[in-house]
C-alpha atoms as a PDB file:
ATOM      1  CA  UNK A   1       0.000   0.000   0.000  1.00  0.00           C
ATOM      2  CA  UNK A   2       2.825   1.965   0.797  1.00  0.00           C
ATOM      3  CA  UNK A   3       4.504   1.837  -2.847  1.00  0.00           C
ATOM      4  CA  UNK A   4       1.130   2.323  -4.637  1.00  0.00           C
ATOM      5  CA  UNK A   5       0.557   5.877  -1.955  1.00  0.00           C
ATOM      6  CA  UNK A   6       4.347   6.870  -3.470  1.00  0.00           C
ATOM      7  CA  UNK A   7       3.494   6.580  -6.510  1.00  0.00           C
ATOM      8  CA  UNK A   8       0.277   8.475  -6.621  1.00  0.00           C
ATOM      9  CA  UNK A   9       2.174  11.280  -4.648  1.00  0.00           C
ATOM     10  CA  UNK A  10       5.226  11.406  -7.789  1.00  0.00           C
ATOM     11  CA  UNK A  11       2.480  11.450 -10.477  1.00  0.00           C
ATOM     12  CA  UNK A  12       0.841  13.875  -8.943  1.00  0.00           C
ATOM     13  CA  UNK A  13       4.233  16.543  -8.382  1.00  0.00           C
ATOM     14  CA  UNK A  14       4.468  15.159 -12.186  1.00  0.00           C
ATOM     15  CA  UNK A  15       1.393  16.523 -12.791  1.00  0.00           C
ATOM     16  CA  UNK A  16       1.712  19.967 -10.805  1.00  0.00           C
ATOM     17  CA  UNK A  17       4.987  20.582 -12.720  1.00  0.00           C
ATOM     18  CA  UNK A  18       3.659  19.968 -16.021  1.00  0.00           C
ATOM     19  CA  UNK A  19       0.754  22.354 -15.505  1.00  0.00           C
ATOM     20  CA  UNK A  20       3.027  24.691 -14.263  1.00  0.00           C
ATOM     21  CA  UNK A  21       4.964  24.924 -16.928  1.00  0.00           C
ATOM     22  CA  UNK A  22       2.240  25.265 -19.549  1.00  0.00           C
ATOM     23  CA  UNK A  23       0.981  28.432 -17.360  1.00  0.00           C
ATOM     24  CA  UNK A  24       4.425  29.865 -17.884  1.00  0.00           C
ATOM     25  CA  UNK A  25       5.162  28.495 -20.779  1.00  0.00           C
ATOM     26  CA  UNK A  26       8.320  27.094 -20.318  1.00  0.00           C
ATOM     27  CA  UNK A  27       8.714  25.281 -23.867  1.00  0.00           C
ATOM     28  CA  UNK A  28       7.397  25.741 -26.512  1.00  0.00           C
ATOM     29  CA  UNK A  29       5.008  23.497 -26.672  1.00  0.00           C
ATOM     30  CA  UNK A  30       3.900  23.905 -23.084  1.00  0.00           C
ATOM     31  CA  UNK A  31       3.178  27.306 -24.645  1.00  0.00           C
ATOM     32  CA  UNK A  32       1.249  26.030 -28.162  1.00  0.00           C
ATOM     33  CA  UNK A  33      -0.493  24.183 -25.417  1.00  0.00           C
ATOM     34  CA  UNK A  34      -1.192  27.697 -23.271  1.00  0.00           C
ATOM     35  CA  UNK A  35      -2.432  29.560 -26.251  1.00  0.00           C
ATOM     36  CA  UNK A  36      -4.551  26.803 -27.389  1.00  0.00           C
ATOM     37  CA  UNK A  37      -6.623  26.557 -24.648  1.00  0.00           C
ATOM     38  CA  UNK A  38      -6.613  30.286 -23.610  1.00  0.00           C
ATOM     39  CA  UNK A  39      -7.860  30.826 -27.498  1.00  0.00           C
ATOM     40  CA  UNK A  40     -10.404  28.160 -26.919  1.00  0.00           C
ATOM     41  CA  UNK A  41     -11.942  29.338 -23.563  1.00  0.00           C
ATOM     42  CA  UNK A  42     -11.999  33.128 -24.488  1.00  0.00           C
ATOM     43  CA  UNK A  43     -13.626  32.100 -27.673  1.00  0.00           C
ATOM     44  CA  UNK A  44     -16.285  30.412 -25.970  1.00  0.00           C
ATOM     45  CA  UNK A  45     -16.940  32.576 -23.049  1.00  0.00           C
ATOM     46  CA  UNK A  46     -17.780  35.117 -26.365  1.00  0.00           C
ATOM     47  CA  UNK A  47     -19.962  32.577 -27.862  1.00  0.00           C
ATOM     48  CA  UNK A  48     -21.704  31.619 -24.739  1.00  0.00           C
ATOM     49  CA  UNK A  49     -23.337  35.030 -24.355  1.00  0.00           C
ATOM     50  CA  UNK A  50     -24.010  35.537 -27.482  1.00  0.00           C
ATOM     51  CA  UNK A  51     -25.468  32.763 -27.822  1.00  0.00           C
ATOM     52  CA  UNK A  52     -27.339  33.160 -24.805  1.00  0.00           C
ATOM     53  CA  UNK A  53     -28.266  36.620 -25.844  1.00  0.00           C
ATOM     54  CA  UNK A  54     -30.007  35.351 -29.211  1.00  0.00           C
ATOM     55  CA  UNK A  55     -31.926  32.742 -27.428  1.00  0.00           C
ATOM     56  CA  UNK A  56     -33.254  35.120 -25.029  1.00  0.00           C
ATOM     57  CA  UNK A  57     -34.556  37.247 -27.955  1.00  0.00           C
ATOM     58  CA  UNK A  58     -35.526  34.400 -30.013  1.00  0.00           C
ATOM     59  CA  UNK A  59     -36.946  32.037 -27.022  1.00  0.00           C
ATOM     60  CA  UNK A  60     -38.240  34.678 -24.652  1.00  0.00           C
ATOM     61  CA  UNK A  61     -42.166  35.330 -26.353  1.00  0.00           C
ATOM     62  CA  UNK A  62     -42.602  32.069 -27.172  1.00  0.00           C
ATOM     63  CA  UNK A  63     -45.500  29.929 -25.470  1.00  0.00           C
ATOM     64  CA  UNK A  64     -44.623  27.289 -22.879  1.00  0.00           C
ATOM     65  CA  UNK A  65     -41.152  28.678 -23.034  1.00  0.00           C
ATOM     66  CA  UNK A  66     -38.975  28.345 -19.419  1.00  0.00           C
ATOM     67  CA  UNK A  67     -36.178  31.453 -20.863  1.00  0.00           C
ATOM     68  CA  UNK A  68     -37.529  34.497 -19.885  1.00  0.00           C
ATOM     69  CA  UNK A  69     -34.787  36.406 -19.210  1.00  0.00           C
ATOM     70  CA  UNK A  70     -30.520  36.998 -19.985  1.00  0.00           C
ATOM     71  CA  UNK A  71     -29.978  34.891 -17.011  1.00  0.00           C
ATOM     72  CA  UNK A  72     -32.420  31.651 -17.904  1.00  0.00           C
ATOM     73  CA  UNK A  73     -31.155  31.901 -21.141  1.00  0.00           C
ATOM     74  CA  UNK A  74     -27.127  31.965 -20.035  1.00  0.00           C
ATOM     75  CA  UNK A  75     -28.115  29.039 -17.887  1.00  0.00           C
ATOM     76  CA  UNK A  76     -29.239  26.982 -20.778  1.00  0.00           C
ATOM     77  CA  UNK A  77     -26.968  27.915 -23.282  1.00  0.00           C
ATOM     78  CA  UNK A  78     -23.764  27.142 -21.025  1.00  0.00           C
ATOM     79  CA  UNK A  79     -25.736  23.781 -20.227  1.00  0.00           C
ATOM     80  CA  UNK A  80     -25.385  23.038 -23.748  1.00  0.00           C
ATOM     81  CA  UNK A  81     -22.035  23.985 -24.328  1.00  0.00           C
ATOM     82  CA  UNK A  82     -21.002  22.262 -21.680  1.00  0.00           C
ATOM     83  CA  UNK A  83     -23.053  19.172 -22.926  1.00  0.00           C
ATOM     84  CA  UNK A  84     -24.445  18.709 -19.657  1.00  0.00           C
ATOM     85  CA  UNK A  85     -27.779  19.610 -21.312  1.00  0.00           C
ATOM     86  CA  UNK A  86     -30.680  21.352 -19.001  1.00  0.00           C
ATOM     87  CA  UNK A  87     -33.837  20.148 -17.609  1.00  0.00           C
ATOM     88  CA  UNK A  88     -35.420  23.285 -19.649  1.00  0.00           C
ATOM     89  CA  UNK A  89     -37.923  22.370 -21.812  1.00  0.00           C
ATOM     90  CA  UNK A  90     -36.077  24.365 -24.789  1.00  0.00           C
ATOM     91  CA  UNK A  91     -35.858  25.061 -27.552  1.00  0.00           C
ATOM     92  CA  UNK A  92     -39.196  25.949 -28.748  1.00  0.00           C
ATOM     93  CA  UNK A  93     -39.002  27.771 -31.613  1.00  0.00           C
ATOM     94  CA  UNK A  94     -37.209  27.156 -34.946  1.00  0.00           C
ATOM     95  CA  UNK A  95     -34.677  29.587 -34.508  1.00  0.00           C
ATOM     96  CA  UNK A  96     -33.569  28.444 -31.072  1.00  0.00           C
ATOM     97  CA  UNK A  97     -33.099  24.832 -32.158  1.00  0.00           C
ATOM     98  CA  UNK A  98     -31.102  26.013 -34.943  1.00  0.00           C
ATOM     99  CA  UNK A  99     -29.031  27.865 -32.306  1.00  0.00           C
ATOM    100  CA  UNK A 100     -29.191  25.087 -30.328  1.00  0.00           C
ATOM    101  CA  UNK A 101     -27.876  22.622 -33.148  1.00  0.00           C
ATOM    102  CA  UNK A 102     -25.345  25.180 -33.569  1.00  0.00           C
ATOM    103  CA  UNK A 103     -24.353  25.059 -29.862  1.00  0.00           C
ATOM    104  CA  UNK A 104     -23.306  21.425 -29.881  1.00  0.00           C
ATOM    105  CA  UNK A 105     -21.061  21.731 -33.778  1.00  0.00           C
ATOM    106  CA  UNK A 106     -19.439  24.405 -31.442  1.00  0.00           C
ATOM    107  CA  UNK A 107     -18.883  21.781 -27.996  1.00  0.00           C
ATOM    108  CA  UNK A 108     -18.336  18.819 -30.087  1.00  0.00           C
ATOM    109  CA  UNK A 109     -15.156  21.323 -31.893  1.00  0.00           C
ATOM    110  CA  UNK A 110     -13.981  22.367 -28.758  1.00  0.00           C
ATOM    111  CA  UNK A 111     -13.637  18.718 -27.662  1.00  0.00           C
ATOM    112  CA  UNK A 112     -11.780  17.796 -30.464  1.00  0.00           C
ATOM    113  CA  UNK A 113      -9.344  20.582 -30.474  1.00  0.00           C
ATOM    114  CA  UNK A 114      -8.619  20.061 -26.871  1.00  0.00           C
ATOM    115  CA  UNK A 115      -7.665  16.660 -27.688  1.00  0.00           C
ATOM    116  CA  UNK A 116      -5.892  17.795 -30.396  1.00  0.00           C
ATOM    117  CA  UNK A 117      -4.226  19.877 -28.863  1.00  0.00           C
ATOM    118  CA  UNK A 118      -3.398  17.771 -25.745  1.00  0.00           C
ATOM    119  CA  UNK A 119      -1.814  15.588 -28.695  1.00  0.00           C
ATOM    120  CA  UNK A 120       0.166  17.415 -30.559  1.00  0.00           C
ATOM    121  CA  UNK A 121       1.759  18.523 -26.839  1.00  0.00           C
ATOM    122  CA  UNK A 122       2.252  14.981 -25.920  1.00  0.00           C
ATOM    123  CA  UNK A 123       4.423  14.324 -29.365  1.00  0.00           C
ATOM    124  CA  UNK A 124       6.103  17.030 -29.023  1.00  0.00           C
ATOM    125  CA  UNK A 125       7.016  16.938 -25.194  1.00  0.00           C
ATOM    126  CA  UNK A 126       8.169  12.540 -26.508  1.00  0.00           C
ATOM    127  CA  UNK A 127      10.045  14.014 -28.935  1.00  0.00           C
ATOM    128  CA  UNK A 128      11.684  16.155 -27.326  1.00  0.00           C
ATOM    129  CA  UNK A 129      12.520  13.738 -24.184  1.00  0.00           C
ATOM    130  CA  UNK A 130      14.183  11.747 -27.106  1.00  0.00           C
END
């Protein structure tokens, strides 16, 4: 028990390095890495509320509807994004499920350029411990 506690403990200071370094980008590609996902997250933050703006305008008179306001409709669209989904019975109208189909191209992209990403660090950082 004792050897399998040790080595949790060394891949986790593994693990606390290597993030450390992408914050600072110490390499290169800890830096690639940085940029990627700072790009990434900035870019979604932007299209989370607009996103949540348009449903609010496009969802907000419709009948049955559960967004009523910047807030309901901020909580559903980051639900999406986040492909978590929402217990809100939305979207009702045409326009919102096309937002809404657009919502999940955008989370499934974002998934695969995070793994992407994450890959192209991992080659480099085995290439470079060649």
């Amino acid at each position: 028990m004792h050897a399998f506690l040790a080595y949790i403990g060394r891949v986790l200071r593994h693990a606390r390095a290597e993030f450390r370094n992408v914050v600072h980008g110490k390499t290169t590609p800890h830096a690639r890495l940085r940029d990627h996902v700072v790009a990434i997250t900035v870019l979604t933050i932007g299209v989370d509320l607009l996103c949540a703006l348009l449903a609010m305008l496009l969802e907000q008179d419709a009948k049955k509807t559960q967004i009523s306001s910047y807030g309901s409709a901020l909580f559903w669209t980051t639900t999406q994004l986040l492909t978590v989904s929402s217990q809100m019975p939305n979207p009702i109208t045409t326009g919102g499920r096309i937002l809404d189909v657009f919502m999940e191209i955008w989370a499934i992209t974002v998934v695969a350029s995070l793994a992407g990403a994450i890959g192209a660090f991992l080659v480099k950082r085995a290439e470079a411990a060649r």
